[in-house]
C-alpha atoms as a PDB file:
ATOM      1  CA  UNK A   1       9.839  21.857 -19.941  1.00  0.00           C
ATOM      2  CA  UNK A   2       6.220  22.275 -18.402  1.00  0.00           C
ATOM      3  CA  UNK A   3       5.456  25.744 -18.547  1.00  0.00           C
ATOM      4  CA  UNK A   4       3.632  24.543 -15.077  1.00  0.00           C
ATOM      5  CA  UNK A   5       4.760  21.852 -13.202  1.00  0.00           C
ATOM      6  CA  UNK A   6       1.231  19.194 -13.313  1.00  0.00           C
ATOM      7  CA  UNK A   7       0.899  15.382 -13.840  1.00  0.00           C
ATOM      8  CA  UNK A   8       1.262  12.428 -12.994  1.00  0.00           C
ATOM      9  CA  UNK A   9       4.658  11.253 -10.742  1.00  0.00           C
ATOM     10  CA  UNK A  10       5.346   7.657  -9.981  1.00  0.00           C
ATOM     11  CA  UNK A  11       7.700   7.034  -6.884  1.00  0.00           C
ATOM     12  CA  UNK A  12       9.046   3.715  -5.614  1.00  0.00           C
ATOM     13  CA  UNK A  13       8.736   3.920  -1.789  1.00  0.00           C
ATOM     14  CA  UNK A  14      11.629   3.014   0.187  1.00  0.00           C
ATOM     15  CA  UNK A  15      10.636   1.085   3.513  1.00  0.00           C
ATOM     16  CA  UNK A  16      10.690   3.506   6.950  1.00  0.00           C
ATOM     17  CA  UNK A  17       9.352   6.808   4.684  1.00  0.00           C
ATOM     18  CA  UNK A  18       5.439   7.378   4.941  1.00  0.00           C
ATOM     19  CA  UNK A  19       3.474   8.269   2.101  1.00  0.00           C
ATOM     20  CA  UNK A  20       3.490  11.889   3.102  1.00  0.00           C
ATOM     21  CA  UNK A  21       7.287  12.068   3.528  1.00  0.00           C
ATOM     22  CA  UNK A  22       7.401  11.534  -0.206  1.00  0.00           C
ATOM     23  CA  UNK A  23       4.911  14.180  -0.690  1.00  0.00           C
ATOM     24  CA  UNK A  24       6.367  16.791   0.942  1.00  0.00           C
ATOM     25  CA  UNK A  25      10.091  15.755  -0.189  1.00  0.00           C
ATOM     26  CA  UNK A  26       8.390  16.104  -3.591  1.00  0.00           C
ATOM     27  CA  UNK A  27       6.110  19.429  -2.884  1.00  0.00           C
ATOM     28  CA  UNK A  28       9.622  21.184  -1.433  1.00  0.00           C
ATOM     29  CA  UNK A  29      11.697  20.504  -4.399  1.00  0.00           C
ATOM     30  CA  UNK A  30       9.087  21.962  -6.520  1.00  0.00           C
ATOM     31  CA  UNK A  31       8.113  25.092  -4.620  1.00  0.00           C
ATOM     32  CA  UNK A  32      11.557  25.879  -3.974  1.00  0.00           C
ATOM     33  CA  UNK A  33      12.673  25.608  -7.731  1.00  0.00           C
ATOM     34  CA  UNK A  34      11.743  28.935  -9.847  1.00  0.00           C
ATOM     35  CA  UNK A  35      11.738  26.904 -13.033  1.00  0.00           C
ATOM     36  CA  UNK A  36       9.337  24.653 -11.865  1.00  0.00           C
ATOM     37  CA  UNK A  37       7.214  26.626  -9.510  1.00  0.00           C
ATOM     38  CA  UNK A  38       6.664  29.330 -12.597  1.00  0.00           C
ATOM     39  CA  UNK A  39       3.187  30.452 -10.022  1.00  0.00           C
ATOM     40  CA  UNK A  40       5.248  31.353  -7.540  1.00  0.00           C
ATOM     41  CA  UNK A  41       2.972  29.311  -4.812  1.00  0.00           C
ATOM     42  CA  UNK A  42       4.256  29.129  -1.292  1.00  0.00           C
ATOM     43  CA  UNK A  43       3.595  25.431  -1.214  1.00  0.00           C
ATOM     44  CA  UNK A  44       2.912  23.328  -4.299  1.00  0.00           C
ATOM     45  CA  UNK A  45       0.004  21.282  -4.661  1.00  0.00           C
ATOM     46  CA  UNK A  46       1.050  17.600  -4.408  1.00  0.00           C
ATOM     47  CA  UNK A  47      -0.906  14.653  -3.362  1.00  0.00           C
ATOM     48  CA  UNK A  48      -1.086  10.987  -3.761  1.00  0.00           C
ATOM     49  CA  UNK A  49      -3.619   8.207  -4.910  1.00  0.00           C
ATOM     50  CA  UNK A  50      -3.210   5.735  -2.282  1.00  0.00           C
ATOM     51  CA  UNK A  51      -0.804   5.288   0.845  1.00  0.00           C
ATOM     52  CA  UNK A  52       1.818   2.518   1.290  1.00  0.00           C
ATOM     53  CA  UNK A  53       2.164   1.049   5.102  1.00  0.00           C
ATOM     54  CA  UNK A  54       5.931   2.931   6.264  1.00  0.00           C
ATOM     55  CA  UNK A  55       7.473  -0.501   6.546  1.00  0.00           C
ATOM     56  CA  UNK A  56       6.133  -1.250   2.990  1.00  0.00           C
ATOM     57  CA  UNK A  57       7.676  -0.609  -0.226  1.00  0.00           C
ATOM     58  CA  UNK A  58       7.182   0.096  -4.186  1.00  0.00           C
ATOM     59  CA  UNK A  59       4.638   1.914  -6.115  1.00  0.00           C
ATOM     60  CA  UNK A  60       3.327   5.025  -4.850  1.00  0.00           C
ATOM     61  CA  UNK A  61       1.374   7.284  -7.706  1.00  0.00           C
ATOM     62  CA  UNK A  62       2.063  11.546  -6.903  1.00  0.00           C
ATOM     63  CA  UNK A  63       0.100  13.822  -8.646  1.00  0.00           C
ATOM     64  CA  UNK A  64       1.193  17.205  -9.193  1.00  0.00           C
ATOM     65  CA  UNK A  65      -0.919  21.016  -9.805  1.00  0.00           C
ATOM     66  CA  UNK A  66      -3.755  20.543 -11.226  1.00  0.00           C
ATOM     67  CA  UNK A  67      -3.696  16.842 -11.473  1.00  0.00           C
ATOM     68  CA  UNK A  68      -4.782  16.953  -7.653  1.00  0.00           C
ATOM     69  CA  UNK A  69      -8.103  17.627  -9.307  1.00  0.00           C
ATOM     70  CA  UNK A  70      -8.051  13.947 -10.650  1.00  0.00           C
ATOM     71  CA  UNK A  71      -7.367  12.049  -7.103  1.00  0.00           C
ATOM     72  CA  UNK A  72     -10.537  11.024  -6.427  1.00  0.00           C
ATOM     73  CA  UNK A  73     -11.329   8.652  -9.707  1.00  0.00           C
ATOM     74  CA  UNK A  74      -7.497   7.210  -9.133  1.00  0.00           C
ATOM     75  CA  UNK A  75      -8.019   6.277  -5.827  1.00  0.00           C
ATOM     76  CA  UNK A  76     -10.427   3.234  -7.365  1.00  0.00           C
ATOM     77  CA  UNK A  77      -8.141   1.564  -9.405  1.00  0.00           C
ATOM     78  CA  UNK A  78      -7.101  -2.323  -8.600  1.00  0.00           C
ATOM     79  CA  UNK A  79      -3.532  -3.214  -7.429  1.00  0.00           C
ATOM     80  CA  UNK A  80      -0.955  -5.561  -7.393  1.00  0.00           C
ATOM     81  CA  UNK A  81       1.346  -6.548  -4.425  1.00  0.00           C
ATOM     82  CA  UNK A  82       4.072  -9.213  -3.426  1.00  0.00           C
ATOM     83  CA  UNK A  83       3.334 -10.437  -0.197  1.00  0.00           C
ATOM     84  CA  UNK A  84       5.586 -12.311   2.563  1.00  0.00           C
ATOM     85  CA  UNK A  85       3.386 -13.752   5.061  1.00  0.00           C
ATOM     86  CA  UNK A  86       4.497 -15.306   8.535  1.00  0.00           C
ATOM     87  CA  UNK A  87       2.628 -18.228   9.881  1.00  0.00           C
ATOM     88  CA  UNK A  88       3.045 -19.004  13.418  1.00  0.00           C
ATOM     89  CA  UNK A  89       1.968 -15.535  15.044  1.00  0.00           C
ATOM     90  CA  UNK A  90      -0.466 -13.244  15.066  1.00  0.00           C
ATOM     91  CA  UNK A  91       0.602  -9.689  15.151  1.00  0.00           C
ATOM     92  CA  UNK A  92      -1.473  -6.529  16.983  1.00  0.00           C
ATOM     93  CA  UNK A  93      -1.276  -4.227  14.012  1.00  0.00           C
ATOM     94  CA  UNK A  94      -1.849  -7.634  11.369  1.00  0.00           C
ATOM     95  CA  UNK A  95       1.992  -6.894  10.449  1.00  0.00           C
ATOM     96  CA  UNK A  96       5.604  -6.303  11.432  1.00  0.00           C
ATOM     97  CA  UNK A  97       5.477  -3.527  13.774  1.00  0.00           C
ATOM     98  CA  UNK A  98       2.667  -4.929  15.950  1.00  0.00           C
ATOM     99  CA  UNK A  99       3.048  -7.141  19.187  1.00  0.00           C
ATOM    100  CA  UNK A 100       3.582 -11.131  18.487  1.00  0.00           C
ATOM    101  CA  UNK A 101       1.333 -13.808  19.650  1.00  0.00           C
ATOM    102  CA  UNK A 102       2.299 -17.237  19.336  1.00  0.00           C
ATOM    103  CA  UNK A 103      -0.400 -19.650  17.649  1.00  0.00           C
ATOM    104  CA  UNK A 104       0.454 -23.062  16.100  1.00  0.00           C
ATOM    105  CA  UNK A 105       4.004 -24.506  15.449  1.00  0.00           C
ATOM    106  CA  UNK A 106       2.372 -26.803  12.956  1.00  0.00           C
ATOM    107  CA  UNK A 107       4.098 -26.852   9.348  1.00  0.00           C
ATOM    108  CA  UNK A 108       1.398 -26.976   6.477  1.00  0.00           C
ATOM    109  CA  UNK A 109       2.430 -28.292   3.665  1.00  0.00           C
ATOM    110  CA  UNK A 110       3.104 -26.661   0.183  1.00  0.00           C
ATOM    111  CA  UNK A 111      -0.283 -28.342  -1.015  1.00  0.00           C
ATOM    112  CA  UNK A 112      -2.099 -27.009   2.157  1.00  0.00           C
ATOM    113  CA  UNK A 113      -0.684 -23.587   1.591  1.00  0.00           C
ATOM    114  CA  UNK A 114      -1.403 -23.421  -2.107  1.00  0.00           C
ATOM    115  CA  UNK A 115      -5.038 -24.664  -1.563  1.00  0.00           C
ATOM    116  CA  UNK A 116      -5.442 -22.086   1.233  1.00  0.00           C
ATOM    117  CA  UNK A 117      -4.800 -18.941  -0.839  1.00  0.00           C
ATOM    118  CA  UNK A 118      -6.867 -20.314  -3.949  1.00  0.00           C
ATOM    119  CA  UNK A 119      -9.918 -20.133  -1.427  1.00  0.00           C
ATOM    120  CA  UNK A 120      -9.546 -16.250  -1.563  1.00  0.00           C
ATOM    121  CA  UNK A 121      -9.960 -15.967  -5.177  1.00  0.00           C
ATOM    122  CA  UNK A 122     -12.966 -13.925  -6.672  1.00  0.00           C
ATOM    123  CA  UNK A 123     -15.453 -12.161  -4.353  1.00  0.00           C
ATOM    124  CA  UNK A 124     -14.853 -12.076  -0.490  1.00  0.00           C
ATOM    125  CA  UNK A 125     -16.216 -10.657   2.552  1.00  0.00           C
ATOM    126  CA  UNK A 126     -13.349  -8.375   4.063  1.00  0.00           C
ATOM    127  CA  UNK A 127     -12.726  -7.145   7.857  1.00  0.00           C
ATOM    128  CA  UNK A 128     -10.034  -4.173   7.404  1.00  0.00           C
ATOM    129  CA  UNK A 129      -7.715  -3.752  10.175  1.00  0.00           C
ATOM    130  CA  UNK A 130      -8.246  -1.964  13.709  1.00  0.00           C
ATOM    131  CA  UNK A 131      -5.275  -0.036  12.410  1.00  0.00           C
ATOM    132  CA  UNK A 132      -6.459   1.388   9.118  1.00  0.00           C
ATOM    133  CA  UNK A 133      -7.004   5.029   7.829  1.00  0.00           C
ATOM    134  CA  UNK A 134     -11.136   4.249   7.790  1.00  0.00           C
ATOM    135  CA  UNK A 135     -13.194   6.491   9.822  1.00  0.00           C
ATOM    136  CA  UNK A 136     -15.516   5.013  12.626  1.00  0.00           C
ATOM    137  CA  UNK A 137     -17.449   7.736  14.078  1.00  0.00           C
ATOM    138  CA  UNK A 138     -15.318  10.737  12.341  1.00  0.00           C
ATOM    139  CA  UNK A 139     -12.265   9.292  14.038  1.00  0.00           C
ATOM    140  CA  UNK A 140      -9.661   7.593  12.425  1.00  0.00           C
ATOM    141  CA  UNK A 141      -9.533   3.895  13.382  1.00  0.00           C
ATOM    142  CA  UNK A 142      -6.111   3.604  14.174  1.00  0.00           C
ATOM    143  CA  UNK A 143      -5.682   6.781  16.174  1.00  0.00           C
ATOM    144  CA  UNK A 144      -8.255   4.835  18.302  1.00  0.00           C
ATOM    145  CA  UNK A 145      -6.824   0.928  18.543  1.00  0.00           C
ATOM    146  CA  UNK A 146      -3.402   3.310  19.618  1.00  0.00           C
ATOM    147  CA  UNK A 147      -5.448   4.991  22.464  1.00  0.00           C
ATOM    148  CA  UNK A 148      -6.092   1.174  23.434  1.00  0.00           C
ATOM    149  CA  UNK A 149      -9.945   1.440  22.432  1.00  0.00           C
ATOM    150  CA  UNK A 150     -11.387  -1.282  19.655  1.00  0.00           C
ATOM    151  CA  UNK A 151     -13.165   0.433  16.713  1.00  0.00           C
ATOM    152  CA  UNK A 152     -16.131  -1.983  15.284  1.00  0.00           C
ATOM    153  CA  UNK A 153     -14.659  -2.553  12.138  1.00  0.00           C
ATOM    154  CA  UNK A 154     -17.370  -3.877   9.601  1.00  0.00           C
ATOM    155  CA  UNK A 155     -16.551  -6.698   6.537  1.00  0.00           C
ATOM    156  CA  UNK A 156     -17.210  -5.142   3.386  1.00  0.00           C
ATOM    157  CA  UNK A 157     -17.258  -6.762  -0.169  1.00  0.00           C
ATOM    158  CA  UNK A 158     -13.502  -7.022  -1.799  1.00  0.00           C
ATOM    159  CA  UNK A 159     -12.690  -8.730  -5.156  1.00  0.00           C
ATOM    160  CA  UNK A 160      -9.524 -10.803  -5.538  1.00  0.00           C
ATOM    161  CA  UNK A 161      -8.371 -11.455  -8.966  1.00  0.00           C
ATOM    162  CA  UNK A 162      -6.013 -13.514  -8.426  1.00  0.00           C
ATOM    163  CA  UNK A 163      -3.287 -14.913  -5.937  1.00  0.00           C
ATOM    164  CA  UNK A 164      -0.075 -16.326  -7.097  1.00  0.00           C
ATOM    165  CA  UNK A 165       2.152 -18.664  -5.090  1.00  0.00           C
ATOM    166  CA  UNK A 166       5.722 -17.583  -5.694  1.00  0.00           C
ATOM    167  CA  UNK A 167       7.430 -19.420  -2.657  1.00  0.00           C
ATOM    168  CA  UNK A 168       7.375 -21.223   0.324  1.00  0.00           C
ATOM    169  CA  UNK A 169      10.057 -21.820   3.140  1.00  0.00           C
ATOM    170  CA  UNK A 170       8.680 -22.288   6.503  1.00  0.00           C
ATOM    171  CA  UNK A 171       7.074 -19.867   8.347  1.00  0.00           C
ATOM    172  CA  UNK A 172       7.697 -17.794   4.968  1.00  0.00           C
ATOM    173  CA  UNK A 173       4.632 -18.062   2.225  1.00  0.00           C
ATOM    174  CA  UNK A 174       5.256 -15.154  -0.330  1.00  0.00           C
ATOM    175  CA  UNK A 175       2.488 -14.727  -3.267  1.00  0.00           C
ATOM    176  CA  UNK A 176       1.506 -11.922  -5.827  1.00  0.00           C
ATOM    177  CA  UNK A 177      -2.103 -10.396  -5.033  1.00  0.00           C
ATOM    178  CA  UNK A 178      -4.309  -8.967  -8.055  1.00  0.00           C
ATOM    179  CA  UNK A 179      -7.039  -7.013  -5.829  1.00  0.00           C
ATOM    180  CA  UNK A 180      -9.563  -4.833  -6.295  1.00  0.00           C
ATOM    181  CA  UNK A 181      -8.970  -0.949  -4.408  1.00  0.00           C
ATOM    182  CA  UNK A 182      -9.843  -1.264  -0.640  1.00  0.00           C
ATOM    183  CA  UNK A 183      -8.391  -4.696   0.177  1.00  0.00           C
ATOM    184  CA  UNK A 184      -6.348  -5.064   2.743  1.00  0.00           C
ATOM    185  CA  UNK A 185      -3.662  -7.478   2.356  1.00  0.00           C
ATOM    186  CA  UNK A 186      -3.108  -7.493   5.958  1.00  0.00           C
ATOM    187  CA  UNK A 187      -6.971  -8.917   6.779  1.00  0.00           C
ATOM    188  CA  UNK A 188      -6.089 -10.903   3.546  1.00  0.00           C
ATOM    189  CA  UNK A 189      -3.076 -12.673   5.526  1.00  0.00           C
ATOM    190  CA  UNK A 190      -4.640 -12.847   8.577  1.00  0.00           C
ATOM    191  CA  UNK A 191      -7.465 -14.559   7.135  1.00  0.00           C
ATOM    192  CA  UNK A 192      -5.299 -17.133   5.369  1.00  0.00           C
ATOM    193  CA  UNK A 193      -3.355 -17.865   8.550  1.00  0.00           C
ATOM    194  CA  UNK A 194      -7.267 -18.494   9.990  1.00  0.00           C
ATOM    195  CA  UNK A 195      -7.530 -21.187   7.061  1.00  0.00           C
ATOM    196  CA  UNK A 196      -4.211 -23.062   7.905  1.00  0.00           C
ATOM    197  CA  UNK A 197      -4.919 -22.612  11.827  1.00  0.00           C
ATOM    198  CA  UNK A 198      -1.490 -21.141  12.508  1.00  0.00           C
ATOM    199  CA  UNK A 199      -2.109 -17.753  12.646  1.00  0.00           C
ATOM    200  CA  UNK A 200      -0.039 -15.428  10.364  1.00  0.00           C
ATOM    201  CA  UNK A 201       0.707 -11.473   9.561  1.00  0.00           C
ATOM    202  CA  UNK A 202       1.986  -9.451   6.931  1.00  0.00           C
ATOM    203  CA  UNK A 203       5.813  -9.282   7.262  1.00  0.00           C
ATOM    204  CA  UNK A 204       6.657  -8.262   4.144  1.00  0.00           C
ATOM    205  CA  UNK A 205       4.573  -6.263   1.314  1.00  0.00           C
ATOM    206  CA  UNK A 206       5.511  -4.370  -1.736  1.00  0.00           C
ATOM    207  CA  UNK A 207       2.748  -2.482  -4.305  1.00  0.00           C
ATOM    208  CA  UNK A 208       3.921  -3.325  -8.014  1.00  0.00           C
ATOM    209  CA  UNK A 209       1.191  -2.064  -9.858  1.00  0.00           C
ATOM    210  CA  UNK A 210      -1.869   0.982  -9.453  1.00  0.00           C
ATOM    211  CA  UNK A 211      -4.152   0.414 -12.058  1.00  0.00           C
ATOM    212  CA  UNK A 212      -2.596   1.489 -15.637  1.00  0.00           C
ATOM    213  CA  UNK A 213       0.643   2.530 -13.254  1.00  0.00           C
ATOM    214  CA  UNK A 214       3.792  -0.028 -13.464  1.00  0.00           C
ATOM    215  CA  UNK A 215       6.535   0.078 -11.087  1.00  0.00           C
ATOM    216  CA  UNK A 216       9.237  -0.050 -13.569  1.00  0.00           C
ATOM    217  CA  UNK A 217       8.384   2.995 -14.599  1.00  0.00           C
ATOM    218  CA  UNK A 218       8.618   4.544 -11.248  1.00  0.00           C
ATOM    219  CA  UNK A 219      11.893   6.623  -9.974  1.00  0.00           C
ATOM    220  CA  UNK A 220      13.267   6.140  -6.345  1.00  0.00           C
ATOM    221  CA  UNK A 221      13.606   9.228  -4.266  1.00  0.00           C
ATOM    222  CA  UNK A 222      17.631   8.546  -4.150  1.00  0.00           C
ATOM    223  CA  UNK A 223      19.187  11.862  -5.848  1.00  0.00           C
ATOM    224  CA  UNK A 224      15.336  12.988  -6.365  1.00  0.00           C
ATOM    225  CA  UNK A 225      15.914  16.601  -7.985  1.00  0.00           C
ATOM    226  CA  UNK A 226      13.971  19.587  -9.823  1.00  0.00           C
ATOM    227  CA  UNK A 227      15.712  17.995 -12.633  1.00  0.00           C
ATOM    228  CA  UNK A 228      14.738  14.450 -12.027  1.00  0.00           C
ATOM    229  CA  UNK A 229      11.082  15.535 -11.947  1.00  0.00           C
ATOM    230  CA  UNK A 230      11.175  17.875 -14.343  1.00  0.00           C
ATOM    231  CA  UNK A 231      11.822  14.531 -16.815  1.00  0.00           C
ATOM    232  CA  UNK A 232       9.952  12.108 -14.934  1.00  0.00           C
ATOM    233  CA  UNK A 233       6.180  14.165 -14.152  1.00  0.00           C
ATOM    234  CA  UNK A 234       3.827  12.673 -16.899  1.00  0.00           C
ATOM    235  CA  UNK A 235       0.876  14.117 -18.430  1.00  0.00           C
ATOM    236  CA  UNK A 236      -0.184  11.099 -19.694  1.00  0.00           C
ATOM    237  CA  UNK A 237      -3.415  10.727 -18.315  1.00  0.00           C
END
């Protein structure tokens, strides 16, 4: 057992629970557990290295005491996602949640689909989302496009690595993304749904890889436990 509870924590998000739901489901089992919270703080230092979307899923890296410390450099490391995308609409918040606009009823192709994402390959310029976490102006842009206002959202440089077509069933295209950190696979889909004229958004998306950081390694926060932890926090890195 640690003699203090630090490292590295990898949870598999369930859809509907924030980023900082896992955090503090995480930070309260630790603080609350004598064995684990040998300090005696009154509330455990947990963060995380990236958030997940609340209607996405999978990898979400935790890190734990002094591993805080290490958040910064994490935060830069390339990722890996399944998409769904939904051609057809066009969707407010780029996924989901948002409201629907109709577009196009047209039906590319496989071939027209396949040669759409290939065109996003390599180095791209990349509009993020009115409703993102960047700041315009010291205000979060999505606290603004929610008070109805329209934050000037700049394109910045993104790299893709690669895109993999896993399947297509009308208005369904799902693909694997290999990006570089501070892509958004939302601008990604909306851009692609630009390419096919039809319009699209993100309607399904789940993070399967953080840099070194594998999915199958992470635990699910069913039955999460100062025991669980206790075997599953890493100081590996």
């Amino acid at each position: 057992m640690l003699a203090v509870m630090n490292g590295v924590l990898l949870i598999d998000k369930p859809s509907g629970w924030t980023s900082f739901d896992v955090v503090g489901k995480v930070r309260h089992i630790i603080t609350k557990d004598p064995a684990l919270n040998v300090t005696g703080r009154k509330r455990y230092l947990v963060g995380h290295t990236g958030t997940l979307d609340p209607l996405a899923t999978g990898l979400l890296v935790l890190l734990v005491g002094t591993y805080t410390k290490k958040a910064m450099a994490l935060t830069k490391l390339d990722k890996t996602y399944d998409v769904t995308m939904c051609l057809g609409q066009t969707s407010t918040t780029g996924d989901d949640e948002g409201e629907k606009t109709t577009v196009s009823g047209h039906e590319p192709s496989e071939a027209q689909v396949r040669a759409a994402l290939a065109q996003f390959e390599g180095d791209i310029m990349q509009t993020p989302p009115a409703f993102s976490a960047i700041k315009i102006n010291g205000q979060r842009a999505y606290k603004l496009a929610r008070a109805g206002k329209q934050p000037a959202m700049e394109a910045r440089p993104v790299h893709i690595n690669s895109i993999v077509f896993t399947g297509y069933q009308y208005p369904h295209v799902r693909f694997t993304a290999d990006v570089s950190s501070g892509t958004y696979i939302r601008s990604l889909v909306e851009d692609i749904g630009k390419v096919l004229e039809t319009g699209a958004y993100m309607s399904g998306l789940r993070r399967t890889r953080v840099g070194q950081f594998a999915i199958a390694d992470a635990i699910t926060v069913d039955g999460l436990s100062a025991d669980v932890l206790r075997a599953a926090v890493s100081e590996a890195i």
